[in-house]
Protein backbone atom coordinates (compact mmCIF):
# COMPACT_ATOMS: atom_id res chain seq x y z
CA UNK A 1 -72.50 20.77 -14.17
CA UNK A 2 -73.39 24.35 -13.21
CA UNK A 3 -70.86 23.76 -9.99
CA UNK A 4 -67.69 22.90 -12.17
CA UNK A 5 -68.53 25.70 -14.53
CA UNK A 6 -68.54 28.37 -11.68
CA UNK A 7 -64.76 26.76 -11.15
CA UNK A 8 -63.65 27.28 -14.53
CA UNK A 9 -62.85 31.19 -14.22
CA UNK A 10 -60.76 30.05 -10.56
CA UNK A 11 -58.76 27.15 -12.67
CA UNK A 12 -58.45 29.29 -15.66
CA UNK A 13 -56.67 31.60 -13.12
CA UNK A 14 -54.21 29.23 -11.37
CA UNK A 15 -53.37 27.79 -14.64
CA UNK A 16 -52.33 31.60 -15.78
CA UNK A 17 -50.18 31.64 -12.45
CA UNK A 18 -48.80 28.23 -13.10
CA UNK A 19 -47.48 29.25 -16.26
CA UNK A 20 -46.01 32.54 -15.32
CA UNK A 21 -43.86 30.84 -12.11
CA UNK A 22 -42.89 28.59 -14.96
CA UNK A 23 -41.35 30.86 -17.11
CA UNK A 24 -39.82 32.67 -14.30
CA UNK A 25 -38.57 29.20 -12.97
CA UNK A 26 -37.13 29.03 -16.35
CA UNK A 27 -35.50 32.00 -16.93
CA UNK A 28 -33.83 31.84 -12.85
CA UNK A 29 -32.92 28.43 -14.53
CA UNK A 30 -31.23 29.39 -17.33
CA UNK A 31 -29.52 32.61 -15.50
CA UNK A 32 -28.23 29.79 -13.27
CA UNK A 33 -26.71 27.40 -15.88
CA UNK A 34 -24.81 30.65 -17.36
CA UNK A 35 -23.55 31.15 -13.84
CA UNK A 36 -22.50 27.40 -13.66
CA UNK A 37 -20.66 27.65 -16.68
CA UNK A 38 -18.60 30.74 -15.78
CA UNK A 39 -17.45 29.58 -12.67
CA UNK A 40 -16.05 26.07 -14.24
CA UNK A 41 -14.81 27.92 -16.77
CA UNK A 42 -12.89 29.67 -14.10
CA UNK A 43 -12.42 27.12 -12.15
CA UNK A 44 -10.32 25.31 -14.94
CA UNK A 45 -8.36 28.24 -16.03
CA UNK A 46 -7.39 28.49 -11.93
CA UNK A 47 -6.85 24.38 -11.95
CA UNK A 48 -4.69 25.34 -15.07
CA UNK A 49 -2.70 28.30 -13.96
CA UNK A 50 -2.03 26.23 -10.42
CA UNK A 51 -0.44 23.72 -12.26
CA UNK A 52 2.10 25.79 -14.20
CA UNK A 53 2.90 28.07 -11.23
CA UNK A 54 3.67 24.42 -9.10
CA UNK A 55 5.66 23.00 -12.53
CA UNK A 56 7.82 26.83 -12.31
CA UNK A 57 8.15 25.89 -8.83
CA UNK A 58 9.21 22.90 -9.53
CA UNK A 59 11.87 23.76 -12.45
CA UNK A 60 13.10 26.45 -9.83
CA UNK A 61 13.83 23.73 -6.64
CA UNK A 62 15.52 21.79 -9.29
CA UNK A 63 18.21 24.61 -10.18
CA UNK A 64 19.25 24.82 -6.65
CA UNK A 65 22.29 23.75 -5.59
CA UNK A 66 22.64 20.68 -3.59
CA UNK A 67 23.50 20.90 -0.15
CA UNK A 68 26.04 18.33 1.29
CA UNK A 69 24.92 17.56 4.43
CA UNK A 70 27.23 18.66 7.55
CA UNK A 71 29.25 15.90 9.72
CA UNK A 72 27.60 15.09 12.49
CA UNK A 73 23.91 16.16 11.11
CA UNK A 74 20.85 14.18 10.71
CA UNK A 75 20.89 15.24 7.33
């Protein structure tokens, strides 16, 4: 009895430290999700903007004039 009470002061200790890398774990955690968020938030504006820059494209290849092909061309 007298041996686990001389260990309570030493676990009392490591629990303390156990809960402090906790909250830091949880803080780096939540610091991380915010993070996450941003760059899919970017990431889907970028996905967005790529896709209306390649439809622009598109709309501009389609006003071009046709090209007949000249005799005698693979074309």
């Amino acid at each position: 009895m007298r041996r686990s009470m001389s260990r309570l002061p030493e676990l009392a200790e490591r629990i303390d430290r156990l809960l402090l890398r906790h909250e830091e774990l949880a803080r780096t955690n939540a610091l991380l999700e915010g993070q996450l968020q941003a760059m899919t938030a970017e990431r889907d504006s970028l996905k967005s903007r790529l896709g209306a820059a390649r439809a622009r494209i598109d709309a501009l290849l389609d006003r071009l004039p046709v090209e007949k092909a000249a005799p005698g061309t693979d074309e």
